[in-house]
Protein backbone atom coordinates (compact mmCIF):
# COMPACT_ATOMS: atom_id res chain seq x y z
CA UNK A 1 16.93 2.55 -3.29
CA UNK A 2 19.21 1.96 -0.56
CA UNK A 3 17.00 3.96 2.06
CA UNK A 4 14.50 1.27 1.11
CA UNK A 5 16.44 -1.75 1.53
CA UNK A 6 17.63 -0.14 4.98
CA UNK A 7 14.03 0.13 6.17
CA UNK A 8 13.34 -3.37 4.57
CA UNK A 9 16.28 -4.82 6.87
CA UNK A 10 15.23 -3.24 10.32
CA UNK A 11 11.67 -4.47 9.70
CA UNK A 12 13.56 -8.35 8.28
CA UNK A 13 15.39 -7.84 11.42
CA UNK A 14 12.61 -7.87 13.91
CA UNK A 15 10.64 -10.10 12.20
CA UNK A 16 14.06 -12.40 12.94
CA UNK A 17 14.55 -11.52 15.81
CA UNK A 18 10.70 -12.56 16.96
CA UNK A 19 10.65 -15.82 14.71
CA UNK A 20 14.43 -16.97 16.57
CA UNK A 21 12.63 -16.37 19.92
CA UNK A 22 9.54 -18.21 19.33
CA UNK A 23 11.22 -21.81 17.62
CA UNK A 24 13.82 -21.36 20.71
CA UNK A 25 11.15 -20.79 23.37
CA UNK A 26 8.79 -23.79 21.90
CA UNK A 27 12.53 -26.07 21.84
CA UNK A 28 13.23 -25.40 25.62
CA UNK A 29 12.59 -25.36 29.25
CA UNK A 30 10.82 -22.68 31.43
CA UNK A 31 13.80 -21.61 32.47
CA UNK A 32 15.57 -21.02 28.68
CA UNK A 33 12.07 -18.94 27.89
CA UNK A 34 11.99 -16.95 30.52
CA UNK A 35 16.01 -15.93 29.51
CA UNK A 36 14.07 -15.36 25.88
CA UNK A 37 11.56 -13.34 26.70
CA UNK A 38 13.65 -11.42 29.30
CA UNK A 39 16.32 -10.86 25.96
CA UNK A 40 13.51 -10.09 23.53
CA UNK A 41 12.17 -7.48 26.23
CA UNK A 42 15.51 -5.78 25.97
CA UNK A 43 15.48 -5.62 22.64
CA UNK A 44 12.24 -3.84 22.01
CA UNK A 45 12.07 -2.12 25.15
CA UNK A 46 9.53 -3.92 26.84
CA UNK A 47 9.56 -4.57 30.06
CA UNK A 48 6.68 -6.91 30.37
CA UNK A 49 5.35 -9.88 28.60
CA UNK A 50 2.33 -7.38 27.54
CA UNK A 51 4.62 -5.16 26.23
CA UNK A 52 6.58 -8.11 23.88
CA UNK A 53 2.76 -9.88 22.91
CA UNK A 54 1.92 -5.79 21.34
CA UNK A 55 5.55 -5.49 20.01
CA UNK A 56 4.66 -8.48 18.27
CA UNK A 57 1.36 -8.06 17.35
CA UNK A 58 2.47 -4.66 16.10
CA UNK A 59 5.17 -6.55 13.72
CA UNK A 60 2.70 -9.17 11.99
CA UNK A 61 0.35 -5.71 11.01
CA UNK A 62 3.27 -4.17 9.31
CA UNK A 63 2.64 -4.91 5.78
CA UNK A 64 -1.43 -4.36 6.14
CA UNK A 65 0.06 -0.80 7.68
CA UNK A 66 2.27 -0.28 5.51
CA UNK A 67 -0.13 -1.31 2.14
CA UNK A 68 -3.18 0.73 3.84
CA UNK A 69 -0.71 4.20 4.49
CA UNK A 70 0.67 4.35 1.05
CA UNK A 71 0.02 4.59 -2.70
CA UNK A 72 0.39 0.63 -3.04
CA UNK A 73 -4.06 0.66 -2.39
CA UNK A 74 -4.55 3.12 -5.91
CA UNK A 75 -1.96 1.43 -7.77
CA UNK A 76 -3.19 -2.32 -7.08
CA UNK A 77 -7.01 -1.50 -7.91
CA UNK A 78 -6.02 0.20 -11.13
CA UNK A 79 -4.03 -2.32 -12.38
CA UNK A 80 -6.80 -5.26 -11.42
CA UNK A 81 -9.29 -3.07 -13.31
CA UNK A 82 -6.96 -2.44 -16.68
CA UNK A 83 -7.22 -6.53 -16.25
CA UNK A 84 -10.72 -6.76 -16.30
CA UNK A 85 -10.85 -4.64 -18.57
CA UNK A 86 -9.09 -5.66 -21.43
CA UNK A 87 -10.79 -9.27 -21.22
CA UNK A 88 -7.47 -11.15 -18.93
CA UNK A 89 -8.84 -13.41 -16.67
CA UNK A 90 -5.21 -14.16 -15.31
CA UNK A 91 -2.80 -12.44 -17.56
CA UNK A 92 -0.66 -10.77 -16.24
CA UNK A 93 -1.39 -13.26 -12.82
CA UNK A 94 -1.67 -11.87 -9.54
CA UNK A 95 2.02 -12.11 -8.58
CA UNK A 96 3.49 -9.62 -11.32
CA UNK A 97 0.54 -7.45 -10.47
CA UNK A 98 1.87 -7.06 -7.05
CA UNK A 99 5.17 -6.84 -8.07
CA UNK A 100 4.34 -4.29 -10.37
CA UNK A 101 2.08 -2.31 -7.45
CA UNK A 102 5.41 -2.91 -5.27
CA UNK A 103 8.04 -1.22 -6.77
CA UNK A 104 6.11 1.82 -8.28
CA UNK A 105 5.09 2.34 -4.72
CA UNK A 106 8.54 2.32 -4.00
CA UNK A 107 9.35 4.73 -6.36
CA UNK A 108 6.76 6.60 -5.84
CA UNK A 109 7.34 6.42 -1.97
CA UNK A 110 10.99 7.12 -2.19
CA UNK A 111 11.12 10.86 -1.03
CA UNK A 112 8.80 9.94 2.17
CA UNK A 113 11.28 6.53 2.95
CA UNK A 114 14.18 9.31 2.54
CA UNK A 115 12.50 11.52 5.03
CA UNK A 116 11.57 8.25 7.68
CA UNK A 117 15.52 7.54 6.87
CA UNK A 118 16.58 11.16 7.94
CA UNK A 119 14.77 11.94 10.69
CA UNK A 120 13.88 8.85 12.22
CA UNK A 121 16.14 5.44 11.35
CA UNK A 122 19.74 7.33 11.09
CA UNK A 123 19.63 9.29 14.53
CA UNK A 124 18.38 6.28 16.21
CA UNK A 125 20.98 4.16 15.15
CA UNK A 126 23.02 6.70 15.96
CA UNK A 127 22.11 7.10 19.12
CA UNK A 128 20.49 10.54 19.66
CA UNK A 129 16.70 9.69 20.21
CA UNK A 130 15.47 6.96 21.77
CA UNK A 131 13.00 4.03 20.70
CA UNK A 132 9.67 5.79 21.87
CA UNK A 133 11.16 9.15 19.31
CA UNK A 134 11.44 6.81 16.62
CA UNK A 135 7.61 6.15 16.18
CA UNK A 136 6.94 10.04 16.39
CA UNK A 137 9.47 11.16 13.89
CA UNK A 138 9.12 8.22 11.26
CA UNK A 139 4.98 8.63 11.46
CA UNK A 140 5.36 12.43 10.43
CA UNK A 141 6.44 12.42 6.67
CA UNK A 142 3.67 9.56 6.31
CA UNK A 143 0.87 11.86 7.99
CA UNK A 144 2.29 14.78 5.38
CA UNK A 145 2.26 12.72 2.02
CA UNK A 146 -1.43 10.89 3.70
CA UNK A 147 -2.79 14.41 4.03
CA UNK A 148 -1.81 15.49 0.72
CA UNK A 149 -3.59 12.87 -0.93
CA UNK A 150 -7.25 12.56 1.57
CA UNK A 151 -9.78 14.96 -0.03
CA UNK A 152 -10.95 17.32 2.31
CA UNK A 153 -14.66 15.94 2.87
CA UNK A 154 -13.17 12.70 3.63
CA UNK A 155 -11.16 14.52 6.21
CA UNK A 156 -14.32 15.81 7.71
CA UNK A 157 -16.49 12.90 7.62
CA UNK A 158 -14.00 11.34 10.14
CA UNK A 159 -13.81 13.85 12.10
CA UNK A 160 -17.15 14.13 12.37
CA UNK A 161 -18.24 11.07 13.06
CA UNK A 162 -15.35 10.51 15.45
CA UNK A 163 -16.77 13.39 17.49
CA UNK A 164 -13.59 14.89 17.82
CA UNK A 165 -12.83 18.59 18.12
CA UNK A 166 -12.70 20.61 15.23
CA UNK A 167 -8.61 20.91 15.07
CA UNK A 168 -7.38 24.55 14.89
CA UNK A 169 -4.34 22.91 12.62
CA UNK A 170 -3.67 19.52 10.47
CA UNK A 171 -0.83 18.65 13.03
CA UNK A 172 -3.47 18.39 16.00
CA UNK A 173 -5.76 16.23 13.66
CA UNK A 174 -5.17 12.34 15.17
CA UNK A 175 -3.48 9.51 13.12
CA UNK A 176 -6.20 7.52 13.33
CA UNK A 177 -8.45 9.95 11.87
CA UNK A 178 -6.08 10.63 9.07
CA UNK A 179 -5.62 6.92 7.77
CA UNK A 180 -9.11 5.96 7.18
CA UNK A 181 -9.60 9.22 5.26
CA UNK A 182 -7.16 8.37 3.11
CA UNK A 183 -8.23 5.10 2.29
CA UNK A 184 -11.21 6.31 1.18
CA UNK A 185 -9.93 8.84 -0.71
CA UNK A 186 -7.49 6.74 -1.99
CA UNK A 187 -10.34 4.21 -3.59
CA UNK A 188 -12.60 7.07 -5.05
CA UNK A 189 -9.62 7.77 -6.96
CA UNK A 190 -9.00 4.36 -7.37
CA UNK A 191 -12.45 3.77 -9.10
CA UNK A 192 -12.42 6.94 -11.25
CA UNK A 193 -9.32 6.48 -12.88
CA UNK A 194 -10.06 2.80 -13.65
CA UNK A 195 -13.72 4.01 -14.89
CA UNK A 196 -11.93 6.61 -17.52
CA UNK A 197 -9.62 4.17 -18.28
CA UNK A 198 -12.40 0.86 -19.08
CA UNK A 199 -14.57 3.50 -21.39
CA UNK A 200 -12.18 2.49 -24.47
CA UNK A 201 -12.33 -0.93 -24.06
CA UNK A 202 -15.99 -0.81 -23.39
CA UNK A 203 -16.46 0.70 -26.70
CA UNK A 204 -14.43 -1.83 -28.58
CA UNK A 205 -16.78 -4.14 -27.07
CA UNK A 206 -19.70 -2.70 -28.41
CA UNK A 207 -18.84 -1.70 -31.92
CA UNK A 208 -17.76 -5.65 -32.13
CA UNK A 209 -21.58 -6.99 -30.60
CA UNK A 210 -23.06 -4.40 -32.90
CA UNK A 211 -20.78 -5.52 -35.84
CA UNK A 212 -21.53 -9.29 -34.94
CA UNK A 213 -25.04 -9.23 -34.89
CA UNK A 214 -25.76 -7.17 -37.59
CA UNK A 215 -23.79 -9.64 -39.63
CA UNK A 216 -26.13 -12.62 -38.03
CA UNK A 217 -23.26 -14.24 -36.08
CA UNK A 218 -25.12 -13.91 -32.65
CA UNK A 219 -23.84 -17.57 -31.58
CA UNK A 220 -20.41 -16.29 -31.58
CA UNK A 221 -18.69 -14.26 -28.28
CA UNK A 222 -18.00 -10.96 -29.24
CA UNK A 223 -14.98 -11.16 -26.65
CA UNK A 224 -13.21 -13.65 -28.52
CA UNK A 225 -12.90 -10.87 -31.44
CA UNK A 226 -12.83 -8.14 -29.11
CA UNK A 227 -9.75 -9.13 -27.36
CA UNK A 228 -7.19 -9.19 -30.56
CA UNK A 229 -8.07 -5.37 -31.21
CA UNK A 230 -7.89 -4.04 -27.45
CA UNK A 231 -4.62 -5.90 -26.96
CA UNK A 232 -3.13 -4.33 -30.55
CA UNK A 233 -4.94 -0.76 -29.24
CA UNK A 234 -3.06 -0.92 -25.92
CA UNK A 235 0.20 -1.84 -27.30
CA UNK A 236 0.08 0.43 -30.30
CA UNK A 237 -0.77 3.49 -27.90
CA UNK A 238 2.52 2.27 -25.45
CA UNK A 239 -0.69 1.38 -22.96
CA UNK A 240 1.78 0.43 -19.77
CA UNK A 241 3.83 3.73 -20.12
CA UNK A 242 0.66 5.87 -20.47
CA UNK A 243 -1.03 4.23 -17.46
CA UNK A 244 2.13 4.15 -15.04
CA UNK A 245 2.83 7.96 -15.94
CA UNK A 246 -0.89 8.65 -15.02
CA UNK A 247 -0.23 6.72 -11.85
CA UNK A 248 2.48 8.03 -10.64
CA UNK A 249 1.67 12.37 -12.07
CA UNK A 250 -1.74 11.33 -9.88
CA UNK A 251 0.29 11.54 -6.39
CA UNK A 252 2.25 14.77 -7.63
């Protein structure tokens, strides 16, 4: 937990460090931004204003990259599903679905943020690589646990229609290839295990219609009645353990 909130503060740090420059730029004269910019260039190793607009531009994506290159994608759509499923329209609300998505990314994530930690954060803030070796050594444990989890005719389909070379090994197969691989891969997952999951509920649903109409009470919703029992079948069965234990056995 502490490798995460280390990684949490480098990225709160440069987010700081670009928000500081911009309200002090927009406050003062030419003069004051180009001291800013020239400071800010330092920082992040720019040496142009090109090179600061991409450092920045490459800051704001970090949570779409970092939500698109992990388990949070699997976790979020099963949990919105199990919703749908069991008749919620906002219970639990969005928020505490995130959260929930959040942290059991976190946990699940927690041997890959070790390995960014080890070979990428702690010898650059020790000084023995530099900021361009950073980038190479903290994308490899993400390309590892991405590969693990893209099926393998995702994989080609990319490649394919990328018209790259057929790679002789997985370390010669591009980033860029790998990522949208294992999105999809990541969704057809996704979908199956909320499918499996909404066939109980889906049941309950129609042994209640059934039950309701053959008793002549067609004017009433079988949800309303339907929603009591899959609430008291999901609690009696421990529902949340059982589903977070799929979730998390499903990227072992």
């Amino acid at each position: 937990m502490k490798r995460c909130v280390k990684l949490f503060a480098l990225f709160g740090m440069l987010m700081l460090i670009v928000c500081l420059v911009s309200f002090s730029a927009a406050a003062e004269t030419d003069d004051s931004i180009a001291t800013e910019v020239s400071g800010l260039s330092e920082i992040i190793g720019g040496s142009n204003t090109l090179d600061i607009i991409l450092s920045m531009s490459l800051i704001m994506l970090i949570p779409s990259i970092l939500i698109m290159t992990t388990c949070f994608t699997r976790i979020i759509i099963v949990l919105s599903i199990l919703r749908n499923a069991l008749g919620l329209q906002q219970t639990p609300p969005n928020q505490v679905l995130i959260g929930i998505a959040l942290f059991l990314s976190l946990f699940i994530m927690a041997p890959v943020i070790g390995d960014i930690n080890t070979q990428a954060y702690e010898p650059y803030k020790n000084g023995e690589i530099s900021q361009g070796e950073v980038l190479e050594k903290a994308v490899v444990p993400l390309r590892e646990f991405m590969m693990k989890q893209t099926k393998n005719e995702d994989l080609n389909f990319f490649l394919e229609i990328s018209g790259s070379e057929r790679p002789e090994t997985y370390d010669e197969i591009s980033t860029f290839v790998i990522i949208p691989a294992f999105i999809t891969s990541e969704l057809r997952r996704a979908f199956l295990i909320g499918f499996l999951m909404y066939l109980p509920f889906l049941i309950i649903d129609m042994v209640v219609a059934s039950t309701l109409m053959s008793m002549g009470m067609v004017m009433l919703p079988p949800t309303i009645i339907s929603l009591p029992f899959k609430l008291m079948l999901f609690v009696l069965v421990d529902g949340w353990k059982l589903l977070f234990q799929t979730l998390v056995s499903s990227f072992n």
